[in-house]
Protein backbone atom coordinates (compact mmCIF):
# COMPACT_ATOMS: atom_id res chain seq x y z
CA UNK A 1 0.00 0.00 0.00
CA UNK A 2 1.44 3.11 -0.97
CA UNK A 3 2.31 5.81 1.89
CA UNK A 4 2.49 9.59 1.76
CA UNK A 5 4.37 12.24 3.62
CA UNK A 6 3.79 15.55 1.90
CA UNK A 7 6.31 17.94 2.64
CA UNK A 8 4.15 21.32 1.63
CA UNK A 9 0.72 21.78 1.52
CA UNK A 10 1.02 22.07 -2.47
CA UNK A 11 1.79 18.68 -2.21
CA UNK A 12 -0.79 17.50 0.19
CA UNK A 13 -3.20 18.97 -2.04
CA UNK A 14 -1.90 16.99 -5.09
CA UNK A 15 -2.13 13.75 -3.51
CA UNK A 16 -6.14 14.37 -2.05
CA UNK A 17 -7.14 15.52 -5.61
CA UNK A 18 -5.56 12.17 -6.67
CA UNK A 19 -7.01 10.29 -3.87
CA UNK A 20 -10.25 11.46 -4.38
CA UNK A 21 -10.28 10.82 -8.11
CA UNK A 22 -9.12 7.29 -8.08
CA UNK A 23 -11.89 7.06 -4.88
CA UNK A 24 -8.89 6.04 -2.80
CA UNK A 25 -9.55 6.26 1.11
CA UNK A 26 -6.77 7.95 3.20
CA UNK A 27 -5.87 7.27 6.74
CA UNK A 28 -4.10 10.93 8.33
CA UNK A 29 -1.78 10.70 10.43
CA UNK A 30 0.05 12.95 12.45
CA UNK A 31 2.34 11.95 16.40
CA UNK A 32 0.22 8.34 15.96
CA UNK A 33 0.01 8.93 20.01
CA UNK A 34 -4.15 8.93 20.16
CA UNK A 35 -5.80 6.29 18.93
CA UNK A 36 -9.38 7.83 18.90
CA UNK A 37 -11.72 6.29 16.86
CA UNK A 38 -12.24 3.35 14.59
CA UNK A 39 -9.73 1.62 12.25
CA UNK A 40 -9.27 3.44 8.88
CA UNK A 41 -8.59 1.08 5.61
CA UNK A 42 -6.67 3.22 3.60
CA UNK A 43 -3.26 4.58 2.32
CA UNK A 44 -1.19 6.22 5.16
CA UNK A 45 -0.88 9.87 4.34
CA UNK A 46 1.51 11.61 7.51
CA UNK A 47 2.11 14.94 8.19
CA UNK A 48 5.19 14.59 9.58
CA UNK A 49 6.71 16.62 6.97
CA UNK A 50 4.53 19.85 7.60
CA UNK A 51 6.57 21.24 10.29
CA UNK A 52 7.73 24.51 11.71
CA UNK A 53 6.23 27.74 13.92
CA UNK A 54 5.23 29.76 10.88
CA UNK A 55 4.79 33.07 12.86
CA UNK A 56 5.25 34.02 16.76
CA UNK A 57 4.48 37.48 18.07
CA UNK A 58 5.33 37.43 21.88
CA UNK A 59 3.48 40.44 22.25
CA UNK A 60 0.57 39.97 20.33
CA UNK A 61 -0.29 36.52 22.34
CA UNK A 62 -0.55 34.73 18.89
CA UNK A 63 1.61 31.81 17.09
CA UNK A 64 0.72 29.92 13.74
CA UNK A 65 1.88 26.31 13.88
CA UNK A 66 1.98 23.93 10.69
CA UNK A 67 -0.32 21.15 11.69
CA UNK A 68 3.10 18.31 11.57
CA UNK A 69 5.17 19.77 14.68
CA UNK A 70 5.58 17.92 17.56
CA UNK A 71 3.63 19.38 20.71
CA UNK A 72 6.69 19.65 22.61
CA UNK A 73 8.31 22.25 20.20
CA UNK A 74 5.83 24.46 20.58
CA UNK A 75 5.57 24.28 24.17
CA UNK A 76 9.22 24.90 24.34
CA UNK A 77 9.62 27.77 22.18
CA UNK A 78 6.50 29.49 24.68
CA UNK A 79 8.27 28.96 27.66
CA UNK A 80 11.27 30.57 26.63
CA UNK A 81 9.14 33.63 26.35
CA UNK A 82 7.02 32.93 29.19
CA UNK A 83 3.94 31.82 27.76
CA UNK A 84 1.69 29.04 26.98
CA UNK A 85 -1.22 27.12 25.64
CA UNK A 86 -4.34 28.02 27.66
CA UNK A 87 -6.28 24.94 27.73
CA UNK A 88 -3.34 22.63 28.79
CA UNK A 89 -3.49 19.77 26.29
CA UNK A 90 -4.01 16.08 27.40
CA UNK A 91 -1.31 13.76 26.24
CA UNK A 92 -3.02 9.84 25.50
CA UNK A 93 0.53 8.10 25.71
CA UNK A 94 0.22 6.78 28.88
CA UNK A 95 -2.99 4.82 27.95
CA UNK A 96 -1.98 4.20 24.49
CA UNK A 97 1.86 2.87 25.44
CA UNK A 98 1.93 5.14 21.87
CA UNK A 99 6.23 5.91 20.93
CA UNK A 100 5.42 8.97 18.84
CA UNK A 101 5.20 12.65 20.03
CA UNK A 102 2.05 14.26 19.71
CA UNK A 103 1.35 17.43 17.29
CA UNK A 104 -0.06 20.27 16.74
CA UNK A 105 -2.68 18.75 14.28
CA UNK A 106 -3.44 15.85 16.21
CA UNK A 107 -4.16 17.98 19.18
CA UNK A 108 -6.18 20.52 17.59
CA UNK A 109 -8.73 17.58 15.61
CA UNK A 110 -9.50 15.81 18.75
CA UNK A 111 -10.06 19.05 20.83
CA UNK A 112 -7.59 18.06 23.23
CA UNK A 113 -7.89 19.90 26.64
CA UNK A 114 -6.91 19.46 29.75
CA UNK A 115 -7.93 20.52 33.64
CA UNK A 116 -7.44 24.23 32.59
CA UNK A 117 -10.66 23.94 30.57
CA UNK A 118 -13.10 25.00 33.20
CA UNK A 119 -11.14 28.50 33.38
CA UNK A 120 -9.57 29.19 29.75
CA UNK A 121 -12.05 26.67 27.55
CA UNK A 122 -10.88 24.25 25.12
CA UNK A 123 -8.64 23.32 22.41
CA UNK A 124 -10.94 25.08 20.08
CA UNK A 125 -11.27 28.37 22.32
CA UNK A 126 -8.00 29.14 21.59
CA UNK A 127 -7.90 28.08 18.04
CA UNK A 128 -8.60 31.23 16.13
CA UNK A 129 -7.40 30.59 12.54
CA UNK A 130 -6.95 27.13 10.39
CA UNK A 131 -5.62 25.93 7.20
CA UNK A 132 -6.31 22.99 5.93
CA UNK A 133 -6.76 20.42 2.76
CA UNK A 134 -10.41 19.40 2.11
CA UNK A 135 -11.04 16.30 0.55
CA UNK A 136 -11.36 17.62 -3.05
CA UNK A 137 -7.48 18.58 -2.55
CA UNK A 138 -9.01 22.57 -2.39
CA UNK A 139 -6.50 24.46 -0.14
CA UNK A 140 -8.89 26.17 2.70
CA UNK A 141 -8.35 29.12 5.24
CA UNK A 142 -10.47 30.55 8.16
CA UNK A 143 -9.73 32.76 10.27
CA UNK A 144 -6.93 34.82 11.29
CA UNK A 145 -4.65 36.03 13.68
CA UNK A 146 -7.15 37.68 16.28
CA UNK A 147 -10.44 37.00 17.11
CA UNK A 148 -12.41 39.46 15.05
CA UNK A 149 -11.38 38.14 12.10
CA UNK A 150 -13.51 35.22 11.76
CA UNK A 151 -16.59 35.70 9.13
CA UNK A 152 -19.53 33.38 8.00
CA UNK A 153 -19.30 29.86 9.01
CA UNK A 154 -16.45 28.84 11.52
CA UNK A 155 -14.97 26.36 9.76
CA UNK A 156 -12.03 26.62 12.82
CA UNK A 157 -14.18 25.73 15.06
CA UNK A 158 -15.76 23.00 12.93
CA UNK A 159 -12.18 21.61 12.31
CA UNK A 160 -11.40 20.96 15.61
CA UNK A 161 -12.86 17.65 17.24
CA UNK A 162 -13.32 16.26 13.26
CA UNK A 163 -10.54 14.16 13.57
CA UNK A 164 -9.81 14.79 10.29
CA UNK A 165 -13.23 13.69 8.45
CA UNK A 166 -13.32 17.20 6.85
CA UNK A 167 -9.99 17.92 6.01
CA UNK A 168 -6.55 17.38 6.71
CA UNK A 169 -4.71 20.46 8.53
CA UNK A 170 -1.80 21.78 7.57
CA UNK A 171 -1.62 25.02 9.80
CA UNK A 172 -3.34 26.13 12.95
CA UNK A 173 -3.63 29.74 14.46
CA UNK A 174 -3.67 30.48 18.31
CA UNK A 175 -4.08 32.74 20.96
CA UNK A 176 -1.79 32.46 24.24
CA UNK A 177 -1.77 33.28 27.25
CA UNK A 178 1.14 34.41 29.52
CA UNK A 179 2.95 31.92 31.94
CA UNK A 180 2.65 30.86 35.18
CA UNK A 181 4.47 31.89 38.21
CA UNK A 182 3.14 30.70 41.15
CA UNK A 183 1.05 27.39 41.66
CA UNK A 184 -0.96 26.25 44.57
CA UNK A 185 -3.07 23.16 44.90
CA UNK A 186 -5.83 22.90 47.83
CA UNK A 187 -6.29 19.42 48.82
CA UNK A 188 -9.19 17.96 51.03
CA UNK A 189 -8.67 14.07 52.00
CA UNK A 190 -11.72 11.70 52.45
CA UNK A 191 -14.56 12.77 50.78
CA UNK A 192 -17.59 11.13 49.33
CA UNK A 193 -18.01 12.11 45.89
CA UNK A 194 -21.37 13.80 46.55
CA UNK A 195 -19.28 16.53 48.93
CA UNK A 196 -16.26 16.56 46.56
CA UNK A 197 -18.72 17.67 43.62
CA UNK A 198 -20.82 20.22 46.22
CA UNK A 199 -16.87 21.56 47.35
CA UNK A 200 -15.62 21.65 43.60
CA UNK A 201 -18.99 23.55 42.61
CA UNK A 202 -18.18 25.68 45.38
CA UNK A 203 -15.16 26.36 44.90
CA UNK A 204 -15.33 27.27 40.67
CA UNK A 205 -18.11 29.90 41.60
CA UNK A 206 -16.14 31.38 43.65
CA UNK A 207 -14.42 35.08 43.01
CA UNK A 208 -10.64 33.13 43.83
CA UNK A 209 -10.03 32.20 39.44
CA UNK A 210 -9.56 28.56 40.35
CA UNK A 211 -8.27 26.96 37.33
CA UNK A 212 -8.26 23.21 38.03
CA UNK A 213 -10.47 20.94 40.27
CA UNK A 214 -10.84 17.42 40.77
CA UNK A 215 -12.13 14.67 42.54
CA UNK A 216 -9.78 11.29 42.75
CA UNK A 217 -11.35 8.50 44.87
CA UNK A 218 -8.21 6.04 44.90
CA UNK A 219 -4.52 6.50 44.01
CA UNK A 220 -3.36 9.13 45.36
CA UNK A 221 -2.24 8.51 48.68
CA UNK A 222 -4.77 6.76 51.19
CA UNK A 223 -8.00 7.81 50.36
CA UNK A 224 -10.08 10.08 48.59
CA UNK A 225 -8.24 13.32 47.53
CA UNK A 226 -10.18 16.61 46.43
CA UNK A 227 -7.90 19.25 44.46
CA UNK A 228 -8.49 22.40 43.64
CA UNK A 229 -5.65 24.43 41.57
CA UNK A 230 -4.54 28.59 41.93
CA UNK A 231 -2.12 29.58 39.32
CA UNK A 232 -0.72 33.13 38.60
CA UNK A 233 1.56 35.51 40.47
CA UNK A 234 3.08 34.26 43.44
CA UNK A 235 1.48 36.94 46.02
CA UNK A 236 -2.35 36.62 44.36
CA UNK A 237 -1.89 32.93 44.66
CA UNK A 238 -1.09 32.86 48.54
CA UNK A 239 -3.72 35.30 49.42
CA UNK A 240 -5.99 33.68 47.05
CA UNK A 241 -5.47 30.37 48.76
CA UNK A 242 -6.06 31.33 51.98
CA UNK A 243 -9.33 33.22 51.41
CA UNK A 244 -10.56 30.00 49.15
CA UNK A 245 -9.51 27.94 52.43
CA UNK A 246 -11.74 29.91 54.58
CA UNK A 247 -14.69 30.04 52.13
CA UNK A 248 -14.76 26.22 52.10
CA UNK A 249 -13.81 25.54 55.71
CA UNK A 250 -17.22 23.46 55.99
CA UNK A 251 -15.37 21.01 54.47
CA UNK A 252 -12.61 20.62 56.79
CA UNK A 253 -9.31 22.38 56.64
CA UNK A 254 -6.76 21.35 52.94
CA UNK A 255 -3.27 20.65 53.13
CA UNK A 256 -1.66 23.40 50.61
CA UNK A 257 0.94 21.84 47.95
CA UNK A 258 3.28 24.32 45.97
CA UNK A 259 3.97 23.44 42.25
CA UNK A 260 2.74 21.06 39.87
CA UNK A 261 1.54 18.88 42.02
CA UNK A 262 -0.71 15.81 40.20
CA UNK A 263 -2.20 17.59 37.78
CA UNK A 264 -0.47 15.94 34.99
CA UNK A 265 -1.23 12.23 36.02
CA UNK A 266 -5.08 13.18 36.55
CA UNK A 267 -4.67 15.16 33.05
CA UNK A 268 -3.78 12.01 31.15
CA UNK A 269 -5.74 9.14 33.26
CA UNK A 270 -2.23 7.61 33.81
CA UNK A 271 -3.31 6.34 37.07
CA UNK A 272 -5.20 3.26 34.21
CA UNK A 273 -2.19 3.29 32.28
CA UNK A 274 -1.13 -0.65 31.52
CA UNK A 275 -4.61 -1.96 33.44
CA UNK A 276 -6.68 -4.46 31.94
CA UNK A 277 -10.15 -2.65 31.21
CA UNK A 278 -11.63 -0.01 29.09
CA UNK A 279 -10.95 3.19 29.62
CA UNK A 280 -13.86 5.72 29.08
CA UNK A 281 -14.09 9.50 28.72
CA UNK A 282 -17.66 10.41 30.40
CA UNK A 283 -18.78 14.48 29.42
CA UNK A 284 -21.41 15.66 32.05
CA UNK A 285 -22.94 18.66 33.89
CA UNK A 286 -20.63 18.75 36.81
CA UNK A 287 -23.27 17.88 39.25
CA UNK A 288 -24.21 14.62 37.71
CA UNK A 289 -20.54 13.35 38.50
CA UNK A 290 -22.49 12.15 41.50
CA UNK A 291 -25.06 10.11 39.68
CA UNK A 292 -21.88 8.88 37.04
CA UNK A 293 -20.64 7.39 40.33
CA UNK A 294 -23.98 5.10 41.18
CA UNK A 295 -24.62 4.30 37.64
CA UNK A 296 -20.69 2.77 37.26
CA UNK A 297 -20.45 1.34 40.81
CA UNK A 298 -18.08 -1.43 39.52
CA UNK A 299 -15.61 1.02 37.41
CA UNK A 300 -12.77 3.39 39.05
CA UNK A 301 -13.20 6.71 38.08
CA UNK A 302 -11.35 10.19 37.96
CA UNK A 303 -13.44 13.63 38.16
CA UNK A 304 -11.99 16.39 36.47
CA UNK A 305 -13.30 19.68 35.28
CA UNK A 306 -15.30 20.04 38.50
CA UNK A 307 -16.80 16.75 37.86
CA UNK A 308 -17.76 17.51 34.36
CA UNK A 309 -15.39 15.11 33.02
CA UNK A 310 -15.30 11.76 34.21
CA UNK A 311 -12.42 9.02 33.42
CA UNK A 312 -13.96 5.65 33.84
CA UNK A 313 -11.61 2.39 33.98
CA UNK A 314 -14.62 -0.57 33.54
CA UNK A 315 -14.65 -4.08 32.36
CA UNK A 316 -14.84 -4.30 28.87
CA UNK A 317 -18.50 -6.00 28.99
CA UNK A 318 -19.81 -3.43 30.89
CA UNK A 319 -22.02 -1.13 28.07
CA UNK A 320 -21.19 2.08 30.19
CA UNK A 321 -23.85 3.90 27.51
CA UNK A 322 -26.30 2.30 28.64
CA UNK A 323 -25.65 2.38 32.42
CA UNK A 324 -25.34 6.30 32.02
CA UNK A 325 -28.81 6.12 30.07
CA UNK A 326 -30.88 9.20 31.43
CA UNK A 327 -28.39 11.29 31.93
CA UNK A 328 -27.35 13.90 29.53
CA UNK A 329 -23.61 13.84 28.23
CA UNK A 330 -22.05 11.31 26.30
CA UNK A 331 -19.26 8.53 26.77
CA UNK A 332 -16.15 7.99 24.41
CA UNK A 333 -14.08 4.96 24.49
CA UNK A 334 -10.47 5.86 24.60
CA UNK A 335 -9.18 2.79 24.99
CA UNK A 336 -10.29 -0.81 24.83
CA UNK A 337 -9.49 -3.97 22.47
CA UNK A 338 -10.65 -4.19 19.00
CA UNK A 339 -13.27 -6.25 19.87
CA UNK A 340 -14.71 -3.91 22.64
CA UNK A 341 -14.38 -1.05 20.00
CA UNK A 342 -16.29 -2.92 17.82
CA UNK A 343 -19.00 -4.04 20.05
CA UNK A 344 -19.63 -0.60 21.53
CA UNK A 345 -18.24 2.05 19.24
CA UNK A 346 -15.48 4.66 20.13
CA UNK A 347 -18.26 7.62 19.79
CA UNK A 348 -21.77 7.60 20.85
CA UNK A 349 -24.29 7.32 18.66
CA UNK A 350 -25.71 10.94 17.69
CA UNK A 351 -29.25 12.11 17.17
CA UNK A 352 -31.03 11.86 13.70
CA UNK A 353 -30.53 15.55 12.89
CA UNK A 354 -27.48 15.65 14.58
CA UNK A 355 -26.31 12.32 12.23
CA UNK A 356 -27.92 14.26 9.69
CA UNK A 357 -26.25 17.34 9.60
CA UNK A 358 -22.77 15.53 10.30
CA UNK A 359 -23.32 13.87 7.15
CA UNK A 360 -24.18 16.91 5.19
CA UNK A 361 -20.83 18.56 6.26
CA UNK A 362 -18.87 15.39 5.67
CA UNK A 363 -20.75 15.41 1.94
CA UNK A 364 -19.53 19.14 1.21
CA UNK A 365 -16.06 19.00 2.15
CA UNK A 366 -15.26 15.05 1.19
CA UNK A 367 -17.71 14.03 -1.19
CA UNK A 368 -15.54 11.16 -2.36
CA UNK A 369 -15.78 10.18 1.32
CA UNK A 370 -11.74 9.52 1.20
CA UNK A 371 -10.57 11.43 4.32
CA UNK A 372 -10.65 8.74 7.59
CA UNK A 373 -13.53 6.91 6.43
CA UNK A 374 -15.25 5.26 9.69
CA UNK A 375 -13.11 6.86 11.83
CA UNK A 376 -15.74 8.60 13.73
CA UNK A 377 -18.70 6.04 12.61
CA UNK A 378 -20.80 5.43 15.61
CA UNK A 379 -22.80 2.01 16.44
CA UNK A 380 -25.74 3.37 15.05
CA UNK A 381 -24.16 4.14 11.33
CA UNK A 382 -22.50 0.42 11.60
């Protein structure tokens, strides 16, 4: 099977227009560290070779990334000028056991975001401009370098979360934010996950800018662990901590730890890494993290984004749709065995008009139906 790895986007272009002439079905690839979604029969097409930060302006908050550069580049090249990504991008490696380095174009299709959501939004908050091959080969652009500039329909927006069903990016546009100084993590020890939800609901409506809490019933330490996160300069920090300490003394006095803390291992579930099981990604209103928790009583779960997000490590013959049936959200299966995918379906099955309208957009922009083909095909559409 022949493979591709473009090395411009004149290139990329040339090899979708052929693809979708000859009906040929493409499978885009870009770090190879996610795994989301189903299988793809079709001819490798990387974008390894679409690297490089394109443009940087410190003091404008903005960078344009080709879609091909590793994650770690980027990341790099902000904190030598003291910035960063807002939303804090979740890295799948640890559940995946994946070798390759994530990129900027993997990251931006599946929406990756992290604990940081619930403060600075997600992947595709930040994402203010795109570039990208459609699956006629036509070379597409939206958006800009500020906000304002988006008109008509926001195709950046649309691109991000299509795991590359619409097109296949080469170049992504985003705003930044400045660095951190000062971190401070509030931890409360042995609570139910009814008062870890009420304290993390608490504690986001508050006037302190928290920009991280979570709820981890086992492994960390001996028991339960509630964390809630302070970032920015070192004195607002401090003074915020203390005044979020009093606020939410009900709940018993935190220990305070400086730094990082665990905010990486809750980021990327790596507390399942290597376990037998399938691991699920559970989207929720925060308060229903509570009824999550009696509808899975035989799973092990992680809250994050106030208990808006729920990790979920469950046998693989446990249909965690169903057991969530009634309450509003939806489940993705991160990671499980090909036969598990197959049974249940990496995404949930959408709505008629929803399934409708997906379709529609998938018609317009890949009418040949070349880019990813089933890799976001739900049980229903099987």
């Amino acid at each position: 099977m022949t493979s591709h790895s473009p090395a411009s986007e004149t290139e990329l272009a040339e090899i979708v227009r052929d693809a979708a002439a000859a009906r040929r079905a493409l499978a885009i690839r870009g770090g190879g560290t996610r795994g989301l979604g189903g299988a793809v029969a079709g001819e490798p097409l990387s974008t390894a070779g679409l690297t490089g930060i394109a443009l940087y302006e410190p003091g404008a908050l903005t960078m344009v990334v080709r879609a091909g550069t590793p994650l770690a580049e980027v990341e790099a090249a902000l904190a030598a000028e003291g910035q960063r990504l807002p939303f804090e991008p979740w890295d799948a490696r640890p559940l995946t056991g994946a070798n390759g380095a994530p990129t900027v174009g993997g990251m931006a299709a599946t929406n990756a975001s992290g604990p940081r959501r619930i403060q600075a939004g997600a992947c595709r908050d930040a994402m203010i401009g795109v570039r990208f091959v459609d699956g006629t080969g036509a070379i597409v652009k939206n958006g800009g370098r500020v906000m304002k500039n988006v008109t008509g329909l926001d195709l950046v927006k649309l691109m991000a979360g299509s795991h590359g069903t619409l097109g296949v990016l080469t170049e992504v546009a985003f705003k930044l934010l400045p660095g951190v100084e000062a971190t401070a993590t509030l931890v409360w020890g042995g609570l139910e996950v009814a008062a870890a939800v009420e304290l993390m609901t608490a504690a986001t409506g508050s006037p302190f800018d928290v920009s991280g809490a979570a709820h981890v019933p086992a492994g960390l330490g001996d028991g339960p662990a509630t964390m809630v996160r302070l970032e920015g300069l070192e004195g607002s920090v401090a003074h915020r901590a203390r005044g979020l300490a009093r606020a939410l003394d009900r709940f018993g006095m935190p220990r305070v730890v400086e730094g990082p803390g665990d905010w990486a291992w809750l980021r990327d579930a790596a507390g399942f890494a290597g376990r037998a099981g399938a691991v699920w990604r559970v989207s929720v209103r925060p308060t229903d993290g509570v009824r999550v928790a009696a509808a899975l009583p035989g799973a092990e779960l992680l809250f994050d984004w106030a208990g808006g997000l729920v990790w979920a490590l469950a046998p693989e013959e446990t249909d965690v749709r169903a057991a969530l049936a009634g309450i509003p959200g939806h489940a993705t299966l991160v990671r499980a065995s090909p036969a598990a995918r197959a049974r249940w379906g990496v995404f949930p099955p959408e709505p008629a008009p929803v399934a409708a309208l997906s379709a529609g957009l998938r018609a317009r922009f890949d009418p040949a139906g070349i880019l990813n083909p089933d890799r976001m095909t739900s049980p229903a559409e099987t």
